[in-house]
Protein backbone atom coordinates (compact mmCIF):
# COMPACT_ATOMS: atom_id res chain seq x y z
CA UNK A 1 -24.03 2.83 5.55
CA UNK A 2 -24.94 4.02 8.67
CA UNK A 3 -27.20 1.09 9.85
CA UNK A 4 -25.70 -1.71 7.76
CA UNK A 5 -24.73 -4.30 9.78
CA UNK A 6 -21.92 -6.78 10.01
CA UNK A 7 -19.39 -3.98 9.53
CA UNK A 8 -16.06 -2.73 10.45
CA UNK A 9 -15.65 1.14 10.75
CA UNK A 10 -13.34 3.86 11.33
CA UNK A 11 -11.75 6.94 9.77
CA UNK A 12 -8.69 7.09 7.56
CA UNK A 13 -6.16 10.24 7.92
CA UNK A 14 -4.98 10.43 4.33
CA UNK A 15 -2.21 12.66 2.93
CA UNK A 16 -4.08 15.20 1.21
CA UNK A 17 -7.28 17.25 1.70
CA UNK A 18 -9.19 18.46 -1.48
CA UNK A 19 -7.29 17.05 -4.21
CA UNK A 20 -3.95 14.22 -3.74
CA UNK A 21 -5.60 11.00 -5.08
CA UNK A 22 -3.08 9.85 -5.66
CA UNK A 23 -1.43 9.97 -2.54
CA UNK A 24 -4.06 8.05 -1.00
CA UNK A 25 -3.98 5.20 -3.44
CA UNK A 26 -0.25 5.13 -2.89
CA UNK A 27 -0.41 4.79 0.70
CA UNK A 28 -3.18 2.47 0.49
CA UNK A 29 -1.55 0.05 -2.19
CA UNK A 30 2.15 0.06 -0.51
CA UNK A 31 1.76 0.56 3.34
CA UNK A 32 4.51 3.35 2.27
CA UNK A 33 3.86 6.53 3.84
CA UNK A 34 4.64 9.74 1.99
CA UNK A 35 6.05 11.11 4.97
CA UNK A 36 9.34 9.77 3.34
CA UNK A 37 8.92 11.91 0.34
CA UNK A 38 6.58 14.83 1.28
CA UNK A 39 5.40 16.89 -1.90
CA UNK A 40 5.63 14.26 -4.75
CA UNK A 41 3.01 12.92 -7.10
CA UNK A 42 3.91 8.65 -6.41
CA UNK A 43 2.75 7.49 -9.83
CA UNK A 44 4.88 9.74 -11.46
CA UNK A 45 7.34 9.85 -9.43
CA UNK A 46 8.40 6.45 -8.48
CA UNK A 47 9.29 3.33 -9.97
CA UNK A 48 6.43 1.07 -9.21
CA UNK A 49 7.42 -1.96 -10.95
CA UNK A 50 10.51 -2.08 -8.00
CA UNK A 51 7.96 -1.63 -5.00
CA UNK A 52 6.16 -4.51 -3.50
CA UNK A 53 2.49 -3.51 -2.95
CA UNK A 54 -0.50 -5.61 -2.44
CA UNK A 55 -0.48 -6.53 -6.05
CA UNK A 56 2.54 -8.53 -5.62
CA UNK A 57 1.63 -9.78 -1.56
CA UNK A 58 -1.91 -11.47 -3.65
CA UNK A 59 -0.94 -12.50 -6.77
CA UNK A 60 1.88 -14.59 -4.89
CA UNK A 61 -0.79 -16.52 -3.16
CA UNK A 62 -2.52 -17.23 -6.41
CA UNK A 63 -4.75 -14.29 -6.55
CA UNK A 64 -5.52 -12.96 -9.77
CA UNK A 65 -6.14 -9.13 -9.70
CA UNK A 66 -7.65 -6.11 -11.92
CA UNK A 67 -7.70 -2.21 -11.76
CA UNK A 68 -11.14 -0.24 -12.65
CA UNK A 69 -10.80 3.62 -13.02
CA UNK A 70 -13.90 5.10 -15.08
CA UNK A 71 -11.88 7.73 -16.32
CA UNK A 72 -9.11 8.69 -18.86
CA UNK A 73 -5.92 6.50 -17.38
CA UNK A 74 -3.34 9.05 -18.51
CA UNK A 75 -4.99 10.97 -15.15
CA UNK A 76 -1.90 10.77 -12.52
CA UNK A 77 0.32 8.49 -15.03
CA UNK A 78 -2.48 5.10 -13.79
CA UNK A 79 -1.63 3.99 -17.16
CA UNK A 80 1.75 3.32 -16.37
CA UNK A 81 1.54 2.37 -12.50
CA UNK A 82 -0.83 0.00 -13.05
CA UNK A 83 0.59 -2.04 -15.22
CA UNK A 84 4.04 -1.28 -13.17
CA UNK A 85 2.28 -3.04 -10.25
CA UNK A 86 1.46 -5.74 -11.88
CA UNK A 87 -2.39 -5.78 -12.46
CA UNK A 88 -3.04 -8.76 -14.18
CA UNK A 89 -6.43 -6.78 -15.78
CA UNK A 90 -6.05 -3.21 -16.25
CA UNK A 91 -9.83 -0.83 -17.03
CA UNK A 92 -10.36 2.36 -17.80
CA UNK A 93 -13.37 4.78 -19.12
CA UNK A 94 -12.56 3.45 -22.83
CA UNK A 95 -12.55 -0.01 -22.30
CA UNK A 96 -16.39 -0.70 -21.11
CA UNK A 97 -20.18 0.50 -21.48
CA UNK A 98 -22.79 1.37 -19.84
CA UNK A 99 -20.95 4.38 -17.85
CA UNK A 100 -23.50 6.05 -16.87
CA UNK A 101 -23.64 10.04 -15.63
CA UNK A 102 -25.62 12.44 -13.51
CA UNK A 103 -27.14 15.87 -14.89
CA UNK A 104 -24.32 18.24 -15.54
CA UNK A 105 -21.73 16.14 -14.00
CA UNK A 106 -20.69 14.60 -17.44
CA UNK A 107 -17.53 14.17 -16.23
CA UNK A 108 -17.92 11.95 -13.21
CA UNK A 109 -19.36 8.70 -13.50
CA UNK A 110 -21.75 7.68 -11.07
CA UNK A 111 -20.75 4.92 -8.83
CA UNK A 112 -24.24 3.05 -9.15
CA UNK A 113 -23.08 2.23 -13.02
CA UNK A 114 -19.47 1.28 -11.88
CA UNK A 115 -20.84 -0.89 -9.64
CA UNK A 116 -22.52 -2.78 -11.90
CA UNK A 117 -19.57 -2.93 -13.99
CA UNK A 118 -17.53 -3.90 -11.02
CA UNK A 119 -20.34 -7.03 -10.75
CA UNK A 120 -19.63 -7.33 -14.49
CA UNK A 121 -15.73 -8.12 -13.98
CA UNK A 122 -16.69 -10.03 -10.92
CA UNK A 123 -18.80 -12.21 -12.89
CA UNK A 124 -16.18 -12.66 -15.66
CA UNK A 125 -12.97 -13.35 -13.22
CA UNK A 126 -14.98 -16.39 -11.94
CA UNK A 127 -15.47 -17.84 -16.23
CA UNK A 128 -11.88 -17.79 -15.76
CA UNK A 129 -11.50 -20.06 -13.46
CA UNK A 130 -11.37 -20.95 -9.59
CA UNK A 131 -8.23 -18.66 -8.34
CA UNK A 132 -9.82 -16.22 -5.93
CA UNK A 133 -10.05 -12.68 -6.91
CA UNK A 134 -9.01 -9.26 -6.31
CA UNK A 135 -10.81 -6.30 -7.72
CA UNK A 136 -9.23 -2.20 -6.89
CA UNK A 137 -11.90 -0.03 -7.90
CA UNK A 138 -11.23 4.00 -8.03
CA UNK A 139 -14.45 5.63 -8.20
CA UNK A 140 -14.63 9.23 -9.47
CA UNK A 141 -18.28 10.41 -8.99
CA UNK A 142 -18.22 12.51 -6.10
CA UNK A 143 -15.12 14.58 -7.76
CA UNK A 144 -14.93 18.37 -7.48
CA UNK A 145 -15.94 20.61 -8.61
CA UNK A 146 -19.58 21.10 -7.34
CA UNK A 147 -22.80 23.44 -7.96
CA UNK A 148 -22.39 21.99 -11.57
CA UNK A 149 -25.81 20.66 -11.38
CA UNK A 150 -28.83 23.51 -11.72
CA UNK A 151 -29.95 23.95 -8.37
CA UNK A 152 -33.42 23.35 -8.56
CA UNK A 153 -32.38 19.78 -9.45
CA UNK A 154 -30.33 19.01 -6.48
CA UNK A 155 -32.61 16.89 -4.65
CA UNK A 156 -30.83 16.90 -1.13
CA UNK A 157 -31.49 20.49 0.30
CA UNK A 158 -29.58 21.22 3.71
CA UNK A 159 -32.09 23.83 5.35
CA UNK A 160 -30.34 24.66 8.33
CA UNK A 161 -26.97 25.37 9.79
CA UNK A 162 -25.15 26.99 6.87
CA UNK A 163 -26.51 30.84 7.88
CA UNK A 164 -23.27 32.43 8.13
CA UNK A 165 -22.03 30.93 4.44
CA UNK A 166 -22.57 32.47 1.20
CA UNK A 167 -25.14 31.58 -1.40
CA UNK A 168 -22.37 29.27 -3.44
CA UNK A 169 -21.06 27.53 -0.63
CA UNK A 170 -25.02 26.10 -0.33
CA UNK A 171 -25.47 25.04 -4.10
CA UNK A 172 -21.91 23.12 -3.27
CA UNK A 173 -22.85 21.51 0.10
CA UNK A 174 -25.97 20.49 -1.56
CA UNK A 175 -24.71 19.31 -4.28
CA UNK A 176 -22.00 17.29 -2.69
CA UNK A 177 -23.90 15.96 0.07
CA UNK A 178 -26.41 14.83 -3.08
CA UNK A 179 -23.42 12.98 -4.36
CA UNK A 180 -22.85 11.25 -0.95
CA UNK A 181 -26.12 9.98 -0.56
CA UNK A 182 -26.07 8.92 -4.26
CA UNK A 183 -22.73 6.31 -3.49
CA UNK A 184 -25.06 4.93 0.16
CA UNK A 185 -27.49 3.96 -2.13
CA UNK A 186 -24.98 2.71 -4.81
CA UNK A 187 -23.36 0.84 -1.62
CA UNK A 188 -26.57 -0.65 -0.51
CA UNK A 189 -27.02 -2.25 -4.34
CA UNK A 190 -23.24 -3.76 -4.50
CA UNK A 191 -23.49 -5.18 -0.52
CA UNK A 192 -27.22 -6.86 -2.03
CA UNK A 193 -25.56 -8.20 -5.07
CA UNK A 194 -22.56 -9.75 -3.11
CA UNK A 195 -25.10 -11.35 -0.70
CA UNK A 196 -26.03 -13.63 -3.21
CA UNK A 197 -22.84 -15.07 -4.45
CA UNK A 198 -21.47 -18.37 -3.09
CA UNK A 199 -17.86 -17.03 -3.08
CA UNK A 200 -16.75 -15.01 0.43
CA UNK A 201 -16.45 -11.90 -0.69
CA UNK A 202 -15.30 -8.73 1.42
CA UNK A 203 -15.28 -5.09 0.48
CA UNK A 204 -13.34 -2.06 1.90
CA UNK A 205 -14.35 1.21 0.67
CA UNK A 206 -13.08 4.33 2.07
CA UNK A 207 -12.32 8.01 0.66
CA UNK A 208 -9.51 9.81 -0.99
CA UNK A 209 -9.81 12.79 0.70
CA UNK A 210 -12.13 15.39 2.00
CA UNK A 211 -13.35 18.18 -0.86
CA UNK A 212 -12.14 21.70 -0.53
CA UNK A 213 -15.61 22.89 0.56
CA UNK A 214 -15.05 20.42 3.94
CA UNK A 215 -13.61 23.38 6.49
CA UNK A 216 -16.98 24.88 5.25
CA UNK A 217 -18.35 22.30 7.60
CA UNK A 218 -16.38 23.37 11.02
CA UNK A 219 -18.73 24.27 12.93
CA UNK A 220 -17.08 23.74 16.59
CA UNK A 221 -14.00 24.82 18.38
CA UNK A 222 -10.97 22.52 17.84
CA UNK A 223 -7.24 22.58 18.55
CA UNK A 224 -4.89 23.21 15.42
CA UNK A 225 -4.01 19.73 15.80
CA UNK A 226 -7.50 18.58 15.97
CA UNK A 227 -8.45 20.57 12.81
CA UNK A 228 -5.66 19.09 11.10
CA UNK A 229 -6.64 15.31 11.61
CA UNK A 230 -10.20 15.96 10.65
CA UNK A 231 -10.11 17.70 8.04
CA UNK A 232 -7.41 14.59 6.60
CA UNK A 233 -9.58 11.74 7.82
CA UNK A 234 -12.27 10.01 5.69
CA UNK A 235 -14.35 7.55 6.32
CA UNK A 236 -13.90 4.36 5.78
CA UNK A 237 -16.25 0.66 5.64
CA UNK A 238 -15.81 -3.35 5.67
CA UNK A 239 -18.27 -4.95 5.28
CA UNK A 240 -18.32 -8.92 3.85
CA UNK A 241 -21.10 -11.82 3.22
CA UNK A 242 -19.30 -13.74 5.68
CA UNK A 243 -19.94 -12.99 9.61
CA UNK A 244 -17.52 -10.17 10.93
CA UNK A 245 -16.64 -9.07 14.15
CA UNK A 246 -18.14 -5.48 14.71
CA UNK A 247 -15.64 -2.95 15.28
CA UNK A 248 -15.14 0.56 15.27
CA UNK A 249 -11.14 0.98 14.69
CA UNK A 250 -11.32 4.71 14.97
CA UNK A 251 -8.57 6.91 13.42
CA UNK A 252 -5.88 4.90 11.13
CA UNK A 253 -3.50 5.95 8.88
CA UNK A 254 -3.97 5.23 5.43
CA UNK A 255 -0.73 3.21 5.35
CA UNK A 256 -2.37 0.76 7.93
CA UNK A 257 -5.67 0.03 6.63
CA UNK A 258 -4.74 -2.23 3.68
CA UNK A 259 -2.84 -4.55 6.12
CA UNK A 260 -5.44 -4.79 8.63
CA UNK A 261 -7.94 -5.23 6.11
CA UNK A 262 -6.51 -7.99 4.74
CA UNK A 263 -5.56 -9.93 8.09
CA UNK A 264 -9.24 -9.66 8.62
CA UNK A 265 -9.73 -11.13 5.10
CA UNK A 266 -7.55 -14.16 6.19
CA UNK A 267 -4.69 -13.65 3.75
CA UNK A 268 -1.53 -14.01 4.56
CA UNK A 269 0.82 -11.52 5.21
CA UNK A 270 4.42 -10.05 4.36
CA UNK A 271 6.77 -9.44 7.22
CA UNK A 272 6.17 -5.62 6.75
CA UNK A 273 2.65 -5.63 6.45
CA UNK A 274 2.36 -8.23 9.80
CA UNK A 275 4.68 -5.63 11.51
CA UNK A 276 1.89 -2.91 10.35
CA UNK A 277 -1.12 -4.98 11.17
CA UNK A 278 0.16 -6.22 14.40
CA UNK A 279 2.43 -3.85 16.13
CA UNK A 280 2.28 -0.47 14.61
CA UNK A 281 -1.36 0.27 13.94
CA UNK A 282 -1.74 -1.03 17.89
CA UNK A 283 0.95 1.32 19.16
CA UNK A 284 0.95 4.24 16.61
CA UNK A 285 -2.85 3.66 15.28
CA UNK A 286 -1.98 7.53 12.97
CA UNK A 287 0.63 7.85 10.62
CA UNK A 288 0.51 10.79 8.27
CA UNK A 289 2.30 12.24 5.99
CA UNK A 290 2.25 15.91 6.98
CA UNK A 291 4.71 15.89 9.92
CA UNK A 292 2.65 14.12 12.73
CA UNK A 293 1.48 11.05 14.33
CA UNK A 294 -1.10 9.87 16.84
CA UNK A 295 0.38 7.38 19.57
CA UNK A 296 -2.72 5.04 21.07
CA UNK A 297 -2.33 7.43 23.96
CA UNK A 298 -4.65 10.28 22.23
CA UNK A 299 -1.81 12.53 22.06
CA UNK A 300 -0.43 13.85 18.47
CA UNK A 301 3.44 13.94 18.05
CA UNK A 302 5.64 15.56 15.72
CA UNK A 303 8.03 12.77 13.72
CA UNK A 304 10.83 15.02 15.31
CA UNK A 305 10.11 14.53 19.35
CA UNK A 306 11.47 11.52 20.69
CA UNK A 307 8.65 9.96 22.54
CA UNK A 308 7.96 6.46 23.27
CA UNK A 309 6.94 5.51 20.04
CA UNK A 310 9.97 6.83 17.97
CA UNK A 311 11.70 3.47 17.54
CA UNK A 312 8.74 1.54 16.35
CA UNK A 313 8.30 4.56 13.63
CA UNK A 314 11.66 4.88 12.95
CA UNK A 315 11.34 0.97 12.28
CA UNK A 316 8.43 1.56 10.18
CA UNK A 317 9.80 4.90 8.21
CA UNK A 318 13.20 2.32 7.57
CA UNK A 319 10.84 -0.28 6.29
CA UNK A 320 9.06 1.74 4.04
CA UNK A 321 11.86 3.44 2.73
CA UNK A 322 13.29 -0.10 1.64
CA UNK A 323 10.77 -0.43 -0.18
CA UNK A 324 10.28 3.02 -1.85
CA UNK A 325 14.21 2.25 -3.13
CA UNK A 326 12.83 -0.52 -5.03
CA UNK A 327 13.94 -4.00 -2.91
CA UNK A 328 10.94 -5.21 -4.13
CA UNK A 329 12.98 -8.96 -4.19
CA UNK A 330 13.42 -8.68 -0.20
CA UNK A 331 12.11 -11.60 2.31
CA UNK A 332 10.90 -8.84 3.83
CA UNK A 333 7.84 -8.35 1.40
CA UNK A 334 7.43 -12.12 0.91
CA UNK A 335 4.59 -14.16 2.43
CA UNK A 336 6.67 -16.61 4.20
């Protein structure tokens, strides 16, 4: 991923860090953050048929849309938010083959098999018919837990740097930087595979959140604050077979990436998600759901100080709570 070219790149400060899925996948899907209801699970939580989320913003411009989880869909109630979105094609583990899994990690499929599966529904959206397409894909191969696989099997070995960590803490870096390197290859297959189609096609993938082993990896002296925002960012990548403009967008809240992703994709946009894309990622790139925020200044605020930025979050915390209340209906989530 590292040397792929015609890419967009950055970092994503989700809510959670080790576990919170589905947190992220709210945020992502609504613009919503969950700084509005801290401590929740969404899907179970919420009504999601009454929200407007990117579901609704694509299928209203003729898009027609699917959900791929390969896992059981009873994990985090997904087999009632998806269809409460509005998916118009709804997969889990049960409903297709060729899964495939690594070693002892019979749990997690690997994300070069639901890649291929991904190209599978790809393939069969366009039998369909001509309305373009739009595919949410929730890996789970990299899950936790890790040193499930024997260690003499693990083929990435990190040799130096982890001296003052115990003997576990290696089998689990190994095994989960194994994993990583495992979905860059997987990545390299599904960017050659969407080469050759006719159709533009662009892809954003970016993480959940970091696994518990990541404040293993602190190895250098930061701030409280600084700790906090790394340890809740994950990477994130666009890359489409159409030309892009290179960019690295840095840190961006969760909430911001879906409607930024999607101006670049051309679409058009709802009033809330043009206010997101436009003014608030530019002024307050960082909104998170644990209390802070990042102003384009550098400097990380607390959603209580009254800075220069508080009216253009309050705007976007009374935005998001509309929509969390279930005005779904309002002009304010239509494409105009």
């Amino acid at each position: 991923m590292d040397n792929l070219e015609n890419c967009i790149r950055g970092y994503a400060v989700v809510p959670g860090l080790g576990g919170g899925t589905n947190s992220s996948e709210y945020e992502l899907l609504t613009g919503n953050s969950l700084q509005l209801v801290p401590g929740i699970t969404p899907f179970s939580s919420l009504n999601m048929a009454k929200e407007a989320t990117v579901v609704n913003l694509l299928e209203e411009q003729g898009y027609r849309t699917a959900a791929f989880h390969p896992a059981s869909g009873s994990n985090y109630s997904r087999n009632l938010a998806y269809p409460d979105m509005g998916f118009d094609g709804i997969y889990f583990a049960k409903d297709v083959d060729g899964l495939e899994f690594w070693k002892q990690r019979v749990s997690f499929a690997t994300d070069e098999s639901v890649f291929t599966i991904l190209s599978e529904l790809y393939e069969s959206g366009l039998k369909e018919g001509n309305s373009p397409l739009f595919l949410y894909n929730l890996t789970i191969q990299n899950h936790g837990g890790y040193a499930l696989v024997t260690a003499d099997q693990v083929p990435l070995q990190v040799t130096e740097g982890l001296e003052e960590l115990d003997e576990w803490s290696h089998y689990e870096i190994n095994e989960y930087l194994s994993c990583v390197n495992m979905t860059d290859q997987a990545f390299q297959g599904l960017t050659a595979y969407f080469e050759t189609v006719e159709r533009p096609v662009i892809i954003c993938m970016v993480g959940d959140h970091c696994p518990t082993i990541a404040p293993k990896f602190v190895n250098k002296e930061l701030t409280e604050e600084e700790e906090l925002l790394y340890l809740h960012s994950t990477p994130f990548i666009i890359w489409s077979n159409q030309e892009l403009e290179e960019e690295d967008w840095g840190f961006l809240g969760m909430p911001c990436l879906m409607p930024k992703f999607l101006d670049v994709a051309g679409v058009g946009l709802s009033p809330y998600y043009r206010y997101i894309a436009e003014e608030l990622a530019l002024e307050v790139p960082v909104v998170t759901s644990f209390g802070v925020y990042q102003g384009k200044d550098g400097i990380i605020y607390s959603y209580e100080d009254e800075t220069a930025y508080t009216e253009q979050v309050n705007s976007y915390l009374a935005m998001g709570y509309w929509n969390a209340t279930g005005h779904l209906e309002d002009p304010l989530f239509d494409v105009p």
